[in-house]
PDB file of N, CA and C in Angstrom:
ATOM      1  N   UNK A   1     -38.726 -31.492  91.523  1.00  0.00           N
ATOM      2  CA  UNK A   1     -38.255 -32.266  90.387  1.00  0.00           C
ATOM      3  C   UNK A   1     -39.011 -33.584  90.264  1.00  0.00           C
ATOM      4  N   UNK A   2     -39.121 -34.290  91.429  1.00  0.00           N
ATOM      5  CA  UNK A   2     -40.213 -35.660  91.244  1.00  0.00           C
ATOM      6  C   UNK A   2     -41.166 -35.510  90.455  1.00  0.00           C
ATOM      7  N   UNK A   3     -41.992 -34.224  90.695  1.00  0.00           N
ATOM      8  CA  UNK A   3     -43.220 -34.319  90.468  1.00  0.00           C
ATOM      9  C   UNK A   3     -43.036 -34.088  89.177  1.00  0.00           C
ATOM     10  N   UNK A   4     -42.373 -33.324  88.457  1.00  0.00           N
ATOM     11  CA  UNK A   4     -42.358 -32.919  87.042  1.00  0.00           C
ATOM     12  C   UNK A   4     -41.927 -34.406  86.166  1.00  0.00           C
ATOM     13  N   UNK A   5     -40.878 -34.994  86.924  1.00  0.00           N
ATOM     14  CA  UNK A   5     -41.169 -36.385  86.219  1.00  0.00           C
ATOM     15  C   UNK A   5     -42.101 -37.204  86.011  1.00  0.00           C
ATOM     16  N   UNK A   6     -42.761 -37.556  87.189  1.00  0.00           N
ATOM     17  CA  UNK A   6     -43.977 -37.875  87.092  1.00  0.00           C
ATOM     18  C   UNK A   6     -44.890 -37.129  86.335  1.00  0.00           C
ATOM     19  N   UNK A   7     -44.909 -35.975  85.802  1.00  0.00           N
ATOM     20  CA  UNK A   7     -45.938 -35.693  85.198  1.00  0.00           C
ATOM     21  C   UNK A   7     -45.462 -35.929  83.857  1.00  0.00           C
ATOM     22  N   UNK A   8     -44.184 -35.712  82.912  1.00  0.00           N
ATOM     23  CA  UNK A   8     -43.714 -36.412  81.872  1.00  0.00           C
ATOM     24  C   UNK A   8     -44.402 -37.776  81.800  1.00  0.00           C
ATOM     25  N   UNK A   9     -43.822 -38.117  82.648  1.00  0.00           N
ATOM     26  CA  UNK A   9     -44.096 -40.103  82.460  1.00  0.00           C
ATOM     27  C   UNK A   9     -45.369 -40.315  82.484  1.00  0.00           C
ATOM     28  N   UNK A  10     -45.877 -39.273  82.846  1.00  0.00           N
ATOM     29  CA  UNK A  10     -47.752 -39.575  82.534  1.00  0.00           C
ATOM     30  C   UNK A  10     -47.990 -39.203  80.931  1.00  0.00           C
ATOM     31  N   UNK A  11     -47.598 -37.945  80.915  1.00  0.00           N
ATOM     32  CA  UNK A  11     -47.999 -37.109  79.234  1.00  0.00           C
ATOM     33  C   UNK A  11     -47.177 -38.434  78.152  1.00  0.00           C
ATOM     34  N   UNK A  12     -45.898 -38.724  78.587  1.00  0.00           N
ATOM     35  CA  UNK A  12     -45.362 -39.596  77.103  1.00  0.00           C
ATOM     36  C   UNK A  12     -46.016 -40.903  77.721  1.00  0.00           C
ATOM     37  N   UNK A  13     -46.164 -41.558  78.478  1.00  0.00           N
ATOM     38  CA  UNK A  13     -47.202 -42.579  78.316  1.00  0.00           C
ATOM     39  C   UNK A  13     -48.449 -42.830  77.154  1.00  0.00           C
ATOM     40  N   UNK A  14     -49.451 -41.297  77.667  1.00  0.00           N
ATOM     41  CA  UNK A  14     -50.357 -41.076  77.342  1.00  0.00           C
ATOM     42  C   UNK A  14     -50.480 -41.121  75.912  1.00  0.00           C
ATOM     43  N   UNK A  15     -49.152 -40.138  75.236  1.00  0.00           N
ATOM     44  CA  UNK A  15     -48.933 -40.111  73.561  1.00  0.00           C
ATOM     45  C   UNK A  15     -48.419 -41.344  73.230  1.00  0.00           C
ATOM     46  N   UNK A  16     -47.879 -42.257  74.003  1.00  0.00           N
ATOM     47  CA  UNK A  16     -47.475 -43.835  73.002  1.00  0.00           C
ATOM     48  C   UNK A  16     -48.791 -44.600  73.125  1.00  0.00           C
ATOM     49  N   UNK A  17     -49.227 -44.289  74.293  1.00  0.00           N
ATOM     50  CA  UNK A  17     -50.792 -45.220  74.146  1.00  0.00           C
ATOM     51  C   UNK A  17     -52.027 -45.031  73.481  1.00  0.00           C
ATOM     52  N   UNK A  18     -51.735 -43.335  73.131  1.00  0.00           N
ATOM     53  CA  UNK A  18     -52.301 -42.935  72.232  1.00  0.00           C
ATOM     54  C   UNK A  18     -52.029 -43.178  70.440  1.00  0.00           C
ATOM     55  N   UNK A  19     -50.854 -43.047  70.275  1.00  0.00           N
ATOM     56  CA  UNK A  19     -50.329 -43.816  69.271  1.00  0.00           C
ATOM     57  C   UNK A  19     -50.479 -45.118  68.752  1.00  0.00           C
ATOM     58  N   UNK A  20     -50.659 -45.694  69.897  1.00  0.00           N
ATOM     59  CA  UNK A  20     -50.581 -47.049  69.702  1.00  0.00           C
ATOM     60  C   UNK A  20     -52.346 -47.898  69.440  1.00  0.00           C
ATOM     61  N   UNK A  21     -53.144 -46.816  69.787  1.00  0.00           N
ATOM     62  CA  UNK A  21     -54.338 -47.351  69.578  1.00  0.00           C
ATOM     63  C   UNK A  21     -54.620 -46.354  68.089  1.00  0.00           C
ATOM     64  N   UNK A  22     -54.269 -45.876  67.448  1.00  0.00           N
ATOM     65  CA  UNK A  22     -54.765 -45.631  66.360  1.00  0.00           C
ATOM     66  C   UNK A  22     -53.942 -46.176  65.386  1.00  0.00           C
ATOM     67  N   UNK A  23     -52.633 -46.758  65.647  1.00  0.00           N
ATOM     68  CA  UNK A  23     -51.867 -48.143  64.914  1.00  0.00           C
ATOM     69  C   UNK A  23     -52.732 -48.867  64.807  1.00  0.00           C
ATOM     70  N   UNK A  24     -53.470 -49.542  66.014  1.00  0.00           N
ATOM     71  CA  UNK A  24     -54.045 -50.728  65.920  1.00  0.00           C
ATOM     72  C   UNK A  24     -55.380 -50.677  65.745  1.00  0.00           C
ATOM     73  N   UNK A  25     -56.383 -49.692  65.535  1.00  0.00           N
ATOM     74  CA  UNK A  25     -57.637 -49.216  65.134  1.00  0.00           C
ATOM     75  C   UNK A  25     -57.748 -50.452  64.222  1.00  0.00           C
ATOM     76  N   UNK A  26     -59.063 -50.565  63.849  1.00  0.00           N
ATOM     77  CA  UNK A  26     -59.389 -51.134  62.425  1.00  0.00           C
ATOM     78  C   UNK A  26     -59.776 -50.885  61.511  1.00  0.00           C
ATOM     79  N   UNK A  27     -59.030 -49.643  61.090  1.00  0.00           N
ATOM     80  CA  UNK A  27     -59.165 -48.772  60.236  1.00  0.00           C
ATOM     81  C   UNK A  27     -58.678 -48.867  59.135  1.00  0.00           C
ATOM     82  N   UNK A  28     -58.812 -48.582  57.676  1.00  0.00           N
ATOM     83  CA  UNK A  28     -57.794 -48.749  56.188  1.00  0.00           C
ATOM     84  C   UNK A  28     -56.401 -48.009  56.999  1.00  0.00           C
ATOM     85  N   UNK A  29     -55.032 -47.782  56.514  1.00  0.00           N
ATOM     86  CA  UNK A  29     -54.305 -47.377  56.815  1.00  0.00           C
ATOM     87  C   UNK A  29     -54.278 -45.791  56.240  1.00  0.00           C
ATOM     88  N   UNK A  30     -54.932 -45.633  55.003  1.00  0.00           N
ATOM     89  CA  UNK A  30     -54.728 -44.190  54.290  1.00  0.00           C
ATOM     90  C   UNK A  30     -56.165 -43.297  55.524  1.00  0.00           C
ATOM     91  N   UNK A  31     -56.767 -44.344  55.885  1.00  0.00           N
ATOM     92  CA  UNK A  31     -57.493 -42.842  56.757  1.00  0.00           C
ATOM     93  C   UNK A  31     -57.255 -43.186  57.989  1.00  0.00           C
ATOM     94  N   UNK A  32     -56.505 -43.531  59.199  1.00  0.00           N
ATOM     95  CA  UNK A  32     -55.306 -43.483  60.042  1.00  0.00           C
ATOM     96  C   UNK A  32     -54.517 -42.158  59.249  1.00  0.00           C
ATOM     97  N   UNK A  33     -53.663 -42.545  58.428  1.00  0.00           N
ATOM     98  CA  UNK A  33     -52.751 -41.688  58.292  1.00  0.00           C
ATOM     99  C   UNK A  33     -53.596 -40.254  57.708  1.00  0.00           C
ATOM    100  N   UNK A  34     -54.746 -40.195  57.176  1.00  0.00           N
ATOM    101  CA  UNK A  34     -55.104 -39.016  57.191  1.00  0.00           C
ATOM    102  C   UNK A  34     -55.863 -37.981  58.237  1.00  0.00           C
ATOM    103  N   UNK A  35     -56.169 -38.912  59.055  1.00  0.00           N
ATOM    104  CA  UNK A  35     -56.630 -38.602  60.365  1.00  0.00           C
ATOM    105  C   UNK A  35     -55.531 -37.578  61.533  1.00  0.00           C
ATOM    106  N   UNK A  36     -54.427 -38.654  61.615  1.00  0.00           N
ATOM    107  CA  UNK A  36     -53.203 -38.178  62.256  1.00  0.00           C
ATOM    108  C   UNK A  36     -53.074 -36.884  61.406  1.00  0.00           C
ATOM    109  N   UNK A  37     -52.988 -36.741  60.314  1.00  0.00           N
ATOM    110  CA  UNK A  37     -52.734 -35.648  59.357  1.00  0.00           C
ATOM    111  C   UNK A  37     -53.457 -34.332  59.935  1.00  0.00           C
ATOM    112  N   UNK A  38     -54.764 -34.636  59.613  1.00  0.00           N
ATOM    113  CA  UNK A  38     -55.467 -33.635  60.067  1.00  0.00           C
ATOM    114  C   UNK A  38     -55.274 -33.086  61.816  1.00  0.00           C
ATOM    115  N   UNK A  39     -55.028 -34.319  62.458  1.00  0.00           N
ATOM    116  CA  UNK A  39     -54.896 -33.757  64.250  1.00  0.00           C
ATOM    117  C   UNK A  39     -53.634 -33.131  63.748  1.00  0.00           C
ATOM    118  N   UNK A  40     -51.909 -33.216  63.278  1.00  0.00           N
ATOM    119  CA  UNK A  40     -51.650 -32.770  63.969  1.00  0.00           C
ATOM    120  C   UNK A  40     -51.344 -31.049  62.870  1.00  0.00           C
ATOM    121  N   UNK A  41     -52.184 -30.979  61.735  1.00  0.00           N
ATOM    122  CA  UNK A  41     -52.798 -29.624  61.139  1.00  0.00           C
ATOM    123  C   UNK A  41     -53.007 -28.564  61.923  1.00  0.00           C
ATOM    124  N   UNK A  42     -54.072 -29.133  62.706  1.00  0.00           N
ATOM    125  CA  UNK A  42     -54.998 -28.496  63.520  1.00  0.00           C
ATOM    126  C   UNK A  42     -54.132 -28.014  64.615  1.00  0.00           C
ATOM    127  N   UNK A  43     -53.536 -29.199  65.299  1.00  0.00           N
ATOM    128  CA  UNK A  43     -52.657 -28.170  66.092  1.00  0.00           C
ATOM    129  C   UNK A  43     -50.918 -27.156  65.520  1.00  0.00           C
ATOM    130  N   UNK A  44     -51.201 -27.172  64.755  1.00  0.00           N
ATOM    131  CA  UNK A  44     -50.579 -25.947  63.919  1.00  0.00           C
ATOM    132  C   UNK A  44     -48.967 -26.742  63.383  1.00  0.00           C
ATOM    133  N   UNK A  45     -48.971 -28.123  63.227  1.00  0.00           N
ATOM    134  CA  UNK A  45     -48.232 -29.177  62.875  1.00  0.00           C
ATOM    135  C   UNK A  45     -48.184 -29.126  61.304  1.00  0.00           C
ATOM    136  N   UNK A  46     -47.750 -28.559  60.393  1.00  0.00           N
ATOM    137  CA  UNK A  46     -48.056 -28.923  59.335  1.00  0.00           C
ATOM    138  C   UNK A  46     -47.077 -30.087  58.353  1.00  0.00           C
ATOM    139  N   UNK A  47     -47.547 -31.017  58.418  1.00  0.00           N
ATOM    140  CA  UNK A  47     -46.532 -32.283  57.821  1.00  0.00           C
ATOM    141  C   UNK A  47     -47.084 -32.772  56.560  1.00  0.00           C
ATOM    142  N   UNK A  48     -46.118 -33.363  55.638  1.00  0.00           N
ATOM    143  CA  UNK A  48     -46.259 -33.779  54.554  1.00  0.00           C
ATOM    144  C   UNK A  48     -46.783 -35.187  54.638  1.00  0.00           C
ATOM    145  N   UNK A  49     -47.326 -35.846  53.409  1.00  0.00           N
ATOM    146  CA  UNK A  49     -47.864 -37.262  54.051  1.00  0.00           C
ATOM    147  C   UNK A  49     -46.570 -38.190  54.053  1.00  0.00           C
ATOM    148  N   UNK A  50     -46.012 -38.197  53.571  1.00  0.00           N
ATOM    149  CA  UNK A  50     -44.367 -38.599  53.324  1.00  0.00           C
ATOM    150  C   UNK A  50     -43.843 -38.431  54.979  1.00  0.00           C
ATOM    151  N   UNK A  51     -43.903 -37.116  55.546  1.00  0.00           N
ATOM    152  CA  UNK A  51     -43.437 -37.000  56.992  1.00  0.00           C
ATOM    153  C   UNK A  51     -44.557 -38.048  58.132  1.00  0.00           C
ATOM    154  N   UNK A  52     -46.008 -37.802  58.107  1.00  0.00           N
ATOM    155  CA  UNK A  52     -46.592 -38.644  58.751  1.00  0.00           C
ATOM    156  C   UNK A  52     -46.329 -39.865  57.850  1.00  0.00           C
ATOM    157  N   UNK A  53     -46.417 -40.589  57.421  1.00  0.00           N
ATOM    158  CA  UNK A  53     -46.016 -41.619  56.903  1.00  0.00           C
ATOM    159  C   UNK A  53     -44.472 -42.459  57.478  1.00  0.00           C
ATOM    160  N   UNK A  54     -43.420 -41.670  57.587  1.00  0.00           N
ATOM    161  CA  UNK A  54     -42.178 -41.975  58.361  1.00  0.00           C
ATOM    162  C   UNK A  54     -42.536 -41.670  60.128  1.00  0.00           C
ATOM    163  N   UNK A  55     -43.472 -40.853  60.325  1.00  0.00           N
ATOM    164  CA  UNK A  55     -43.719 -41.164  62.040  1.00  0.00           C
ATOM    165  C   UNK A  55     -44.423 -42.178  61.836  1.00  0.00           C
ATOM    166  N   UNK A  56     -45.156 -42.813  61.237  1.00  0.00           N
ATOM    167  CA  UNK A  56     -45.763 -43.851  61.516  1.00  0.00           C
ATOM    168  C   UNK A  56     -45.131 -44.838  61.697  1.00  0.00           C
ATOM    169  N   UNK A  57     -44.167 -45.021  60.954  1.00  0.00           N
ATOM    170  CA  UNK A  57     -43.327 -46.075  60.542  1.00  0.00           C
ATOM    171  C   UNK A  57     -42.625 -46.525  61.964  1.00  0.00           C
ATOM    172  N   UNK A  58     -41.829 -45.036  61.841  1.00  0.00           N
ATOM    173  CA  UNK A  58     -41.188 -44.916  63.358  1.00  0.00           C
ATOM    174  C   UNK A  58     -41.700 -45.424  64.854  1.00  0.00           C
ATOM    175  N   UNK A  59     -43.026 -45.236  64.726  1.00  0.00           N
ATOM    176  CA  UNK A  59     -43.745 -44.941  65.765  1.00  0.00           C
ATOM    177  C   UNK A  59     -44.254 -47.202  65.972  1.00  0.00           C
ATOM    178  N   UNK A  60     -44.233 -47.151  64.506  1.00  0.00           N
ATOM    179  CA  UNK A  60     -44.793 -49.180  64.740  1.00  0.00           C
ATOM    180  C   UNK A  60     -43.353 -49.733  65.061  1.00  0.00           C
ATOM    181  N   UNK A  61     -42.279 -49.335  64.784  1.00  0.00           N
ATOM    182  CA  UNK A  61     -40.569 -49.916  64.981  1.00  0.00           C
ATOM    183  C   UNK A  61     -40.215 -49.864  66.243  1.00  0.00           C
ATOM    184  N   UNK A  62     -41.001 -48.648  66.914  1.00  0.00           N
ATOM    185  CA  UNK A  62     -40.501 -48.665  68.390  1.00  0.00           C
ATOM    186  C   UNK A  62     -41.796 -49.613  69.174  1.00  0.00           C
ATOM    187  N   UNK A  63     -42.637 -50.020  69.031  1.00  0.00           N
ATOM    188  CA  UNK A  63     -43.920 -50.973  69.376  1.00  0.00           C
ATOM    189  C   UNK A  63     -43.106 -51.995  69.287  1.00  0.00           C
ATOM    190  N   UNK A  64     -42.309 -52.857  67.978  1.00  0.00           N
ATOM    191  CA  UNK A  64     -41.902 -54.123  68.170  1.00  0.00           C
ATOM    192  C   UNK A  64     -40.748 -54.544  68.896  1.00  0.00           C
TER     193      UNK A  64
END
């Protein structure tokens, strides 16, 4: 059981820090959000921009 925590706490680390650097990219915001779009397409995610648009949101609310 340790170890499987530890390996969580590595993977959701990894996705908020990952998150968190394409928040803060210096990028326009419409290609961020079309970017995210396309990753999570590809992995067979299909979201509306309205839906990535509210994870984003979500995702900068839990940062502050």
């Amino acid at each position: 059981m340790k170890a499987l925590t530890l390996i969580s706490a590595f993977v959701g680390g990894a996705i908020v820090g990952c998150g968190a650097a394409l928040l803060f990219a210096p990028e326009k915001g419409a290609d961020v959000r079309s970017r995210i779009s396309d990753i999570l397409k590809k992995h067979g995610c299909h979201c509306s921009d309205d839906e990535v648009d509210a994870l984003i949101a979500e995702l900068s609310a839990a940062e502050a």
